[in-house]
Each structure stands twice: as C-alpha cells, then as structure tokens.
PDB file of N, CA and C in Angstrom:
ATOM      1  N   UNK A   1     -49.504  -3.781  53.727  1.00  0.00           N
ATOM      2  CA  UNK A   1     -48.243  -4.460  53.505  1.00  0.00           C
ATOM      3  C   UNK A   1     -47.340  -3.597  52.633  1.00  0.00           C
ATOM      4  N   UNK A   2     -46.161  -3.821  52.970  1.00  0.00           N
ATOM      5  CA  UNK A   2     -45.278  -3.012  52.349  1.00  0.00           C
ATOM      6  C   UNK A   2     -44.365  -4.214  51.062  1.00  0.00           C
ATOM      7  N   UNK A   3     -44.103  -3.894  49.946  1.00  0.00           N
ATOM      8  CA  UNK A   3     -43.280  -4.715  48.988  1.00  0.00           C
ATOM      9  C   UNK A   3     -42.049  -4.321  48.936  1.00  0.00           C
ATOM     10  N   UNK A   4     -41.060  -5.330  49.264  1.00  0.00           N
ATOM     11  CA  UNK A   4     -39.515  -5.420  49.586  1.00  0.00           C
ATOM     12  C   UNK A   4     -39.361  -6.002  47.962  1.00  0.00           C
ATOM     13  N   UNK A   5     -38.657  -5.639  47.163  1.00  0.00           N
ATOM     14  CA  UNK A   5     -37.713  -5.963  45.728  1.00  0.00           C
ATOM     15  C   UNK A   5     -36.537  -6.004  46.155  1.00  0.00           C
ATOM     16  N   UNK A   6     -36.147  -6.848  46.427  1.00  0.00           N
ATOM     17  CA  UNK A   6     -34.403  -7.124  46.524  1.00  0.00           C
ATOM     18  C   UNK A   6     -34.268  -8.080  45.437  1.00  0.00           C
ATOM     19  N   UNK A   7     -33.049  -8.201  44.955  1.00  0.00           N
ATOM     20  CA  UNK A   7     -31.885  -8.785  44.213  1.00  0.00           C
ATOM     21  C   UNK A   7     -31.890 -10.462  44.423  1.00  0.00           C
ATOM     22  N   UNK A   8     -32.257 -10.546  46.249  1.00  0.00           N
ATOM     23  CA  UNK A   8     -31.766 -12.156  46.485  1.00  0.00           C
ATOM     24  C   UNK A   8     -33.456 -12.455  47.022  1.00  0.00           C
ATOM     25  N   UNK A   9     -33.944 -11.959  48.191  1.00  0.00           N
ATOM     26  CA  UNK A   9     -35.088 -11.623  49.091  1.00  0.00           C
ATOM     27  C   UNK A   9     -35.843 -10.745  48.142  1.00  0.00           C
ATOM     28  N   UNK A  10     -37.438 -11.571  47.535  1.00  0.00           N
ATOM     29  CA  UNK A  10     -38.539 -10.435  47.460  1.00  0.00           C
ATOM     30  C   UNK A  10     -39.465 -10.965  48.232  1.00  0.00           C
ATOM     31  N   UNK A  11     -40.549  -9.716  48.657  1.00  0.00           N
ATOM     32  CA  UNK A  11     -41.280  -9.892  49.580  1.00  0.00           C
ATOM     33  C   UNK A  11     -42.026  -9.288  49.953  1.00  0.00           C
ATOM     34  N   UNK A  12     -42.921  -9.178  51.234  1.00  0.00           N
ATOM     35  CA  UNK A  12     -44.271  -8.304  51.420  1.00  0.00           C
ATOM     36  C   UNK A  12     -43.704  -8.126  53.193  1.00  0.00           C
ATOM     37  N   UNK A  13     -43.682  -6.939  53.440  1.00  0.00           N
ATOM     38  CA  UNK A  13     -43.641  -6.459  54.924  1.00  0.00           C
ATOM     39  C   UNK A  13     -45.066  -6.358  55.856  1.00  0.00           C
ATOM     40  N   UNK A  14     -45.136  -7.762  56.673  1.00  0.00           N
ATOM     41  CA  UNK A  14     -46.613  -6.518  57.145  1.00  0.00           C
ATOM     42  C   UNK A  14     -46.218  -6.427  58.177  1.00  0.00           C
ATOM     43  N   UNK A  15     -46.473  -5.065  58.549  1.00  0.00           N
ATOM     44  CA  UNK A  15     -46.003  -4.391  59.904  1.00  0.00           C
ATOM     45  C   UNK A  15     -47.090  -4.923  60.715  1.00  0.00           C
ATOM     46  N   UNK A  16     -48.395  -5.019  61.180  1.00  0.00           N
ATOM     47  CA  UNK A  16     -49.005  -5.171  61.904  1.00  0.00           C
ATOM     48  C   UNK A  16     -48.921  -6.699  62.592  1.00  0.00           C
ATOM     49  N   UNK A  17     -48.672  -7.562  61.125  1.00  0.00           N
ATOM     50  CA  UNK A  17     -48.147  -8.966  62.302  1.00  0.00           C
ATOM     51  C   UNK A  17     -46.663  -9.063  62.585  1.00  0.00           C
ATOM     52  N   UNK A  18     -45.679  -8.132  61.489  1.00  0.00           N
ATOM     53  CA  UNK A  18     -44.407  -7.630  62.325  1.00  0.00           C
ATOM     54  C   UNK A  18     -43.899  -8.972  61.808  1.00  0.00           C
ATOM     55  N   UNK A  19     -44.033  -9.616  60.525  1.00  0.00           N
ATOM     56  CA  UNK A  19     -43.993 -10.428  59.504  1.00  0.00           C
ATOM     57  C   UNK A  19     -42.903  -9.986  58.524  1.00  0.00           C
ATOM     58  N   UNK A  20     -42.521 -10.989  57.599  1.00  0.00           N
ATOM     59  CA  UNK A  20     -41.889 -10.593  56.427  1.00  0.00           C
ATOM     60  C   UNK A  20     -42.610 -12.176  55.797  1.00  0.00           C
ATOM     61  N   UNK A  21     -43.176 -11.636  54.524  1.00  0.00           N
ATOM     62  CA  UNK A  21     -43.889 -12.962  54.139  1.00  0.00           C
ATOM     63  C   UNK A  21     -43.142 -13.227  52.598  1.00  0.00           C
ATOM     64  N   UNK A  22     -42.015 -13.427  52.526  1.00  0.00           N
ATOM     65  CA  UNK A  22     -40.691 -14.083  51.497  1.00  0.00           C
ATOM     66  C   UNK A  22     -41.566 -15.019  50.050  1.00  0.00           C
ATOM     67  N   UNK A  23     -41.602 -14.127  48.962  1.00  0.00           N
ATOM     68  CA  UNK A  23     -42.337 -14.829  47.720  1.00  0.00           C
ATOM     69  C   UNK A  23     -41.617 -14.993  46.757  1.00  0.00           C
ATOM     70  N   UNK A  24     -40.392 -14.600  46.984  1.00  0.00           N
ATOM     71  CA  UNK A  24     -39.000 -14.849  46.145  1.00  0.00           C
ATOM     72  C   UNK A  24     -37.784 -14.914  46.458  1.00  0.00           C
ATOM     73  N   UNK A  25     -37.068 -16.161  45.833  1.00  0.00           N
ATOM     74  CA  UNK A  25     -35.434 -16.067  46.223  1.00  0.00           C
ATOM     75  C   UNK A  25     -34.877 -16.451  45.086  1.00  0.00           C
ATOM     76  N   UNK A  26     -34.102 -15.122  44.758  1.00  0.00           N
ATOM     77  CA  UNK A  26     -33.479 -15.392  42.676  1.00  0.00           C
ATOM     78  C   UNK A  26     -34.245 -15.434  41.927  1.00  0.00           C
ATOM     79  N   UNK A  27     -35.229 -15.145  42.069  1.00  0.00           N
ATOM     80  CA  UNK A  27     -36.828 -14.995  41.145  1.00  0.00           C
ATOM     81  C   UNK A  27     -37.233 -16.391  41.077  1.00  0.00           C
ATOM     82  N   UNK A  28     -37.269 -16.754  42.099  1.00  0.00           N
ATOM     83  CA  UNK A  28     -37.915 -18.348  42.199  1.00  0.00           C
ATOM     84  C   UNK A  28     -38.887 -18.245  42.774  1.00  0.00           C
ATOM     85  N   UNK A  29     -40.255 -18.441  42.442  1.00  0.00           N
ATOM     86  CA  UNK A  29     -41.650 -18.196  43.034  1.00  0.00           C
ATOM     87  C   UNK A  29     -41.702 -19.086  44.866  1.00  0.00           C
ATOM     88  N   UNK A  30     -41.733 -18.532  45.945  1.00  0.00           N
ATOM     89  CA  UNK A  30     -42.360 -19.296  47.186  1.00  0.00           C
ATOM     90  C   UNK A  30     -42.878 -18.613  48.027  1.00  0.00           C
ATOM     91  N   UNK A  31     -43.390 -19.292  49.070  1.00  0.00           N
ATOM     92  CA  UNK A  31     -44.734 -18.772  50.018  1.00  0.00           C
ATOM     93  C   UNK A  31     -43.828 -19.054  51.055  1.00  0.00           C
ATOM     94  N   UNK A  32     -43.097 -18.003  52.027  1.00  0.00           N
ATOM     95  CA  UNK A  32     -43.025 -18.625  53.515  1.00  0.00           C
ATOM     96  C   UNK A  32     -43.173 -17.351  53.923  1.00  0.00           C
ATOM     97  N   UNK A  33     -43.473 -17.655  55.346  1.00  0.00           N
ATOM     98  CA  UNK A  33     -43.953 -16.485  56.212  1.00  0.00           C
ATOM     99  C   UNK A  33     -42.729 -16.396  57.061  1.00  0.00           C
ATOM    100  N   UNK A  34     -41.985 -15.123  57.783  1.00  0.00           N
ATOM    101  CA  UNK A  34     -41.001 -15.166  58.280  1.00  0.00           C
ATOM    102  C   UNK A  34     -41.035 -14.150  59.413  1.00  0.00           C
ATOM    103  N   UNK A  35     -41.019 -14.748  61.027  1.00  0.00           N
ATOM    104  CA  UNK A  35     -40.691 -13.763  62.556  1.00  0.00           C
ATOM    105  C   UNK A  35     -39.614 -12.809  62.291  1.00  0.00           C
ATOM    106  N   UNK A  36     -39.397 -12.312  63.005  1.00  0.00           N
ATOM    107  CA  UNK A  36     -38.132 -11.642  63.820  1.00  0.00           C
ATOM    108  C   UNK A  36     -36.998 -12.220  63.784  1.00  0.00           C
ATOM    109  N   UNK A  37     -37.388 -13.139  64.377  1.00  0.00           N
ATOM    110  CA  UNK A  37     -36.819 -14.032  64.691  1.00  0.00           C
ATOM    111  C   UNK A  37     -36.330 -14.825  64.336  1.00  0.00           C
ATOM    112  N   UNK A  38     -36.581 -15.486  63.477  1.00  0.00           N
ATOM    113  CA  UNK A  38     -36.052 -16.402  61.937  1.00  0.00           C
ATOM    114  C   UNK A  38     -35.062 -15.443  61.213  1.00  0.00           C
ATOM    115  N   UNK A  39     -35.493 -14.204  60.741  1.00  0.00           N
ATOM    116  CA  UNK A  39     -34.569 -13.323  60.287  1.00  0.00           C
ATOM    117  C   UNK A  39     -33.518 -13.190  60.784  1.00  0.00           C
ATOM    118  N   UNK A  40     -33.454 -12.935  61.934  1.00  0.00           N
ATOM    119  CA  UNK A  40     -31.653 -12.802  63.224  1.00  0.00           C
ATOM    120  C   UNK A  40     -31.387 -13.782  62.879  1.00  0.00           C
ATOM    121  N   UNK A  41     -31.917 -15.510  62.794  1.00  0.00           N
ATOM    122  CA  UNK A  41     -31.303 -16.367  62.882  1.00  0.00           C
ATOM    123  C   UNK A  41     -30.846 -16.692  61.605  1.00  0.00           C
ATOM    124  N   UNK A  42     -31.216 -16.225  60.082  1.00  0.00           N
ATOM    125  CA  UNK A  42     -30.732 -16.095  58.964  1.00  0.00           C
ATOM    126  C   UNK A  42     -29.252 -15.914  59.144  1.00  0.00           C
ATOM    127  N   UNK A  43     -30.005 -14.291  58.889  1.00  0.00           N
ATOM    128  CA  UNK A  43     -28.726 -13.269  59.482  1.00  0.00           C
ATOM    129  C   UNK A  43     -27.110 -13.966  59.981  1.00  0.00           C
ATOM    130  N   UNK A  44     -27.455 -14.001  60.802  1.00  0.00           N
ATOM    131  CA  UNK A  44     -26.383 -14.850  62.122  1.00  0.00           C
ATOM    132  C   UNK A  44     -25.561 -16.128  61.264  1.00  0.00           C
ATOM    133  N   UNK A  45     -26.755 -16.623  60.628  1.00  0.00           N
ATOM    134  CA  UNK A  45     -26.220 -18.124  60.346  1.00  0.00           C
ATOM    135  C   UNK A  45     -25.020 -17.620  59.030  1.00  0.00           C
ATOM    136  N   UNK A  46     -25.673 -17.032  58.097  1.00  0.00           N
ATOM    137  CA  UNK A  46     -25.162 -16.273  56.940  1.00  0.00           C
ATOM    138  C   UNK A  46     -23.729 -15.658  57.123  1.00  0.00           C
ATOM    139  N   UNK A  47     -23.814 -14.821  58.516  1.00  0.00           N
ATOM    140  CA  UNK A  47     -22.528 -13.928  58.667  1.00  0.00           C
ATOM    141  C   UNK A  47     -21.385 -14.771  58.824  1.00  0.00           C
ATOM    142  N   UNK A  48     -22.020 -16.116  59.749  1.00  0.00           N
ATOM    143  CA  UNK A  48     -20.708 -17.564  60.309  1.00  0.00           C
ATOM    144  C   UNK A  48     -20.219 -18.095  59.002  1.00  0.00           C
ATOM    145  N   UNK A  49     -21.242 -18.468  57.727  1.00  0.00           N
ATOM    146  CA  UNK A  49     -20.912 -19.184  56.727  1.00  0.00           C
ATOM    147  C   UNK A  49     -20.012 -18.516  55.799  1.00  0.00           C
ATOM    148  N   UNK A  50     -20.218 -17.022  55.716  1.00  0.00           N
ATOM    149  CA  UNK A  50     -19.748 -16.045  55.298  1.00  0.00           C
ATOM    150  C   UNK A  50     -18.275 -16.323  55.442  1.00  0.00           C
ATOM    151  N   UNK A  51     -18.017 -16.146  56.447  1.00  0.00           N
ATOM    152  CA  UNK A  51     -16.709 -16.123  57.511  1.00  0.00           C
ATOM    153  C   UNK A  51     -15.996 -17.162  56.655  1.00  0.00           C
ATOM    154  N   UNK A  52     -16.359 -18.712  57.087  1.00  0.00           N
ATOM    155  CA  UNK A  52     -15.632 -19.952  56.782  1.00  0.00           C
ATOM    156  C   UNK A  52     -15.548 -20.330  55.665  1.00  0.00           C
ATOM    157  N   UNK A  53     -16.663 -19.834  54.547  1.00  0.00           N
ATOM    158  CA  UNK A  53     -16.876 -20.963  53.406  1.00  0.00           C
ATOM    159  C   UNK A  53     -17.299 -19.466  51.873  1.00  0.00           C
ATOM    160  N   UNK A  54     -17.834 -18.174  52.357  1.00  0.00           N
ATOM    161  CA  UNK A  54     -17.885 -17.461  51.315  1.00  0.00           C
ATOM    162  C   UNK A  54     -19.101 -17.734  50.646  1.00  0.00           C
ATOM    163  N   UNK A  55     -19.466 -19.023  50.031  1.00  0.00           N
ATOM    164  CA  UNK A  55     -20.771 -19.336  49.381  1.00  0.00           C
ATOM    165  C   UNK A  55     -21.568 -20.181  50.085  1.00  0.00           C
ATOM    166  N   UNK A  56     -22.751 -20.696  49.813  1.00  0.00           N
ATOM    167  CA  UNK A  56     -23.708 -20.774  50.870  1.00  0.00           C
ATOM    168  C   UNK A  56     -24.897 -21.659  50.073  1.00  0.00           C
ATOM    169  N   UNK A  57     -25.386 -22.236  49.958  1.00  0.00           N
ATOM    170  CA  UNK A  57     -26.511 -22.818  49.346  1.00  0.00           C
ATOM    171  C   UNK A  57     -27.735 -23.084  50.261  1.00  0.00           C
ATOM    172  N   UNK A  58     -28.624 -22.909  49.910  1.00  0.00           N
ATOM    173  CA  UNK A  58     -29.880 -22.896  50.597  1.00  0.00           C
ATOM    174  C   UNK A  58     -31.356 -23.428  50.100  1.00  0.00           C
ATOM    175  N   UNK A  59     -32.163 -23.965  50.752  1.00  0.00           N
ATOM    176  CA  UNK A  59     -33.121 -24.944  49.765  1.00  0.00           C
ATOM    177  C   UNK A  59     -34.557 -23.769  49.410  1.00  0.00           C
ATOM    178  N   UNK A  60     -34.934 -23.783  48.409  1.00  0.00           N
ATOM    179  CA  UNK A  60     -36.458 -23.098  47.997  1.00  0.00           C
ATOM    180  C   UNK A  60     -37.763 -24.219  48.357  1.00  0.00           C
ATOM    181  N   UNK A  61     -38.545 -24.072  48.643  1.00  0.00           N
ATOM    182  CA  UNK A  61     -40.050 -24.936  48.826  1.00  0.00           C
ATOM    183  C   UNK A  61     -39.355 -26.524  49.228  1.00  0.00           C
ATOM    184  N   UNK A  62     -38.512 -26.230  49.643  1.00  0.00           N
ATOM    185  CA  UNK A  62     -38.082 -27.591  50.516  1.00  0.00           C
ATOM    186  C   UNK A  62     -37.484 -28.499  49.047  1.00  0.00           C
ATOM    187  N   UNK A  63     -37.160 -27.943  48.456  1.00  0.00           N
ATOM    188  CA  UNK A  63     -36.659 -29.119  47.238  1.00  0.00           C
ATOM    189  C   UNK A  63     -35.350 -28.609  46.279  1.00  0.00           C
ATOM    190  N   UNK A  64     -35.743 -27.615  45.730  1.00  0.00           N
ATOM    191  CA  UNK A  64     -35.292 -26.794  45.165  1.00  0.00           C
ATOM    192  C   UNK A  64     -33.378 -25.907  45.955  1.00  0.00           C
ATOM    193  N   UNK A  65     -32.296 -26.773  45.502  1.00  0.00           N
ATOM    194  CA  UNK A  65     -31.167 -25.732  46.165  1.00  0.00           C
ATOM    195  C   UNK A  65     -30.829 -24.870  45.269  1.00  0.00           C
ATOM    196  N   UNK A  66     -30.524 -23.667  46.156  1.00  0.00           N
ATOM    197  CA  UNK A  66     -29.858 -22.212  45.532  1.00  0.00           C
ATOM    198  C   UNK A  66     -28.715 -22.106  45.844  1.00  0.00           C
ATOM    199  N   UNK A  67     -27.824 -22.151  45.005  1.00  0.00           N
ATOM    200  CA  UNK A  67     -26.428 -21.545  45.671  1.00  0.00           C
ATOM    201  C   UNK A  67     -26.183 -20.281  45.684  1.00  0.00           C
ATOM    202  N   UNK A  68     -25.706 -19.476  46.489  1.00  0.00           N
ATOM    203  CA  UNK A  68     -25.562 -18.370  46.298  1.00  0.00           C
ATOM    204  C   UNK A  68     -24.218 -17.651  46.839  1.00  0.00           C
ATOM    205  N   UNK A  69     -23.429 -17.132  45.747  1.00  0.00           N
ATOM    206  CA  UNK A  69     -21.700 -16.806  45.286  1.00  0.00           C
ATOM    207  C   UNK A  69     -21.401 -16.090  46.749  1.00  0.00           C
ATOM    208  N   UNK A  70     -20.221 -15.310  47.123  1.00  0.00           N
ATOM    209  CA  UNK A  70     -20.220 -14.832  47.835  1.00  0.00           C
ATOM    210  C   UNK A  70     -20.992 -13.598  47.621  1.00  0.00           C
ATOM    211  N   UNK A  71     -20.354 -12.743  46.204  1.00  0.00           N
ATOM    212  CA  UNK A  71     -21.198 -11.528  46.631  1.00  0.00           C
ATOM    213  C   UNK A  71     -22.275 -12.021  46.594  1.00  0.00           C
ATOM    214  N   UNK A  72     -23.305 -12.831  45.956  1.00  0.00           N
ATOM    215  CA  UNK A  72     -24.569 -12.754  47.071  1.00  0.00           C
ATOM    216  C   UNK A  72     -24.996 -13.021  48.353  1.00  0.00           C
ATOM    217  N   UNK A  73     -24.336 -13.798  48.850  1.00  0.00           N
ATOM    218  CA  UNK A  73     -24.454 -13.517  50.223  1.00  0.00           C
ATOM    219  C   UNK A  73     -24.289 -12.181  50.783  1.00  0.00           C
ATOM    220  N   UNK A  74     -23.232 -11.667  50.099  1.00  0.00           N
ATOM    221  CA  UNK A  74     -23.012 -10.131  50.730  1.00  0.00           C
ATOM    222  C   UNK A  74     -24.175  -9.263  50.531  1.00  0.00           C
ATOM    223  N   UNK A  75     -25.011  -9.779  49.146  1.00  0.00           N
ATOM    224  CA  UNK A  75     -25.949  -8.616  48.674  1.00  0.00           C
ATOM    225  C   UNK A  75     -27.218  -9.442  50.060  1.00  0.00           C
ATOM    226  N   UNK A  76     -27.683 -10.329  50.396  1.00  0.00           N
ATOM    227  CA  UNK A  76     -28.639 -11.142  50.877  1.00  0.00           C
ATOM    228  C   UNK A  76     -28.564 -10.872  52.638  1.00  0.00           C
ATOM    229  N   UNK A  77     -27.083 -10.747  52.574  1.00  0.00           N
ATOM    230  CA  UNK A  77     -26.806 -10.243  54.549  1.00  0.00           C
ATOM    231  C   UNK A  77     -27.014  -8.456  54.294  1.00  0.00           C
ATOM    232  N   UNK A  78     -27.154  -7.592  53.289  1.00  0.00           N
ATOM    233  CA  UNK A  78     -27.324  -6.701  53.373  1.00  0.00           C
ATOM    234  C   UNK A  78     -29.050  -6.238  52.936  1.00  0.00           C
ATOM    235  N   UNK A  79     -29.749  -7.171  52.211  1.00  0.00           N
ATOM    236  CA  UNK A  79     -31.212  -7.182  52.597  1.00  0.00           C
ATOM    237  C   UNK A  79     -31.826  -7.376  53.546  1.00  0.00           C
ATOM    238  N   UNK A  80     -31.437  -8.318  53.969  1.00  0.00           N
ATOM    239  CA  UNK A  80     -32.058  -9.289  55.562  1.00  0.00           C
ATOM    240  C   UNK A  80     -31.656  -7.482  56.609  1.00  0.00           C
ATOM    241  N   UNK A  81     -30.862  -7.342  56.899  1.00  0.00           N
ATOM    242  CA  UNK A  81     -30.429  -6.397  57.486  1.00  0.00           C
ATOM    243  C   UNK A  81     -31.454  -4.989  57.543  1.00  0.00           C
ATOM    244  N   UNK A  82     -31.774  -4.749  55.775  1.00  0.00           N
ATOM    245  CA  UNK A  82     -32.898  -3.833  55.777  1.00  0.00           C
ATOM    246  C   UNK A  82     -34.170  -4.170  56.207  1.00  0.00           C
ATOM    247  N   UNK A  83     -34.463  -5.448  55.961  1.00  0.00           N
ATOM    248  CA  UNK A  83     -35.954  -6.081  56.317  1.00  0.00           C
ATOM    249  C   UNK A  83     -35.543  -6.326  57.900  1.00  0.00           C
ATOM    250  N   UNK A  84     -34.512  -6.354  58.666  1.00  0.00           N
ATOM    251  CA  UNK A  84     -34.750  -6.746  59.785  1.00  0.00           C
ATOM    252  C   UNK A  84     -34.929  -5.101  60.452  1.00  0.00           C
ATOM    253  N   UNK A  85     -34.479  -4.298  60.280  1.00  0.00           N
ATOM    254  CA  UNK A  85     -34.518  -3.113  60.713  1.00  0.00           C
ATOM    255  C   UNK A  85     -36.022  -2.654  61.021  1.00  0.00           C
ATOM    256  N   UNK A  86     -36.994  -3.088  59.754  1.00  0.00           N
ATOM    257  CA  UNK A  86     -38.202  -2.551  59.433  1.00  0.00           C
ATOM    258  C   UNK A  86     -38.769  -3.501  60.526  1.00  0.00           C
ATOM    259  N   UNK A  87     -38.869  -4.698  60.953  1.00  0.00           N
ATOM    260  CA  UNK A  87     -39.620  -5.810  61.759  1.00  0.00           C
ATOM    261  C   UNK A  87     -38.932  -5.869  63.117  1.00  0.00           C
ATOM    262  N   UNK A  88     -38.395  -4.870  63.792  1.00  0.00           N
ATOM    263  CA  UNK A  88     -38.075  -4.717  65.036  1.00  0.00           C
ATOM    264  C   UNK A  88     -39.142  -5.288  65.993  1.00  0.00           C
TER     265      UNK A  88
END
C-alpha cells in the first residue's frame, strides 16, 4: 500500500485491489474503502457544486458534517485528481 497525506483526503493506495482506503478527512479519524469509481463520482459531483455554490459540506462516519470553504474544495478536487490518476 502506498500512503496518500493530503491536506483534505488521507489515505492508503492499494494498487492491487486498485482501492483508495480514505482514513482521514481534516484530520478526522475514518475507515471507508473507495473504487474508481466512487472517486469520478466525487470528483464530478465536487466540480458541479464547485460551479454553483463554491462551498460544499460533506458527512464523516455518517454523522459527523465537514464543511469545506471553497479553496478547499479546490485543494480536495485537486487530490482526488492525484489519487484518481494512481487507481486507473
């Protein structure tokens, strides 16, 4: 496994299940496991909200909301972007 340190996204890369397994958002401790596929659909969702609204809030361990300013979104669509590159 490879360890991703980002700013918004920390995390563990494993290439062999072609995974991103997400153990932090804002240094908030969680466990989710994340496709390809989920990532594009981050991504995607992020770039639309981006567009209309600038800030963005999002839930941690299902309870927990994060808001996050615009530049983080900007910093968070430019992680996702690196981690999606690596999980082709």
């Amino acid at each position: 496994m490879h360890h991703i340190e980002g700013t918004i996204f920390s995390g563990e890369f494993d290439q062999d299940a072609n995974e991103f397994v997400l153990t932090s958002v804002k240094n908030i401790p969680t466990q989710s496991v994340l496709k390809a596929s989920q990532l594009r659909a981050i991504y995607n969702h992020l770039v639309k909200t981006k567009e209309s609204h600038g800030s963005y809030t999002m839930t941690v361990n299902d309870q927990l909301p994060v808001r996050l300013n615009e530049t983080e979104v900007e910093q968070l669509l430019r992680e996702l972007h690196d981690i999606n590159k690596r999980i082709q």
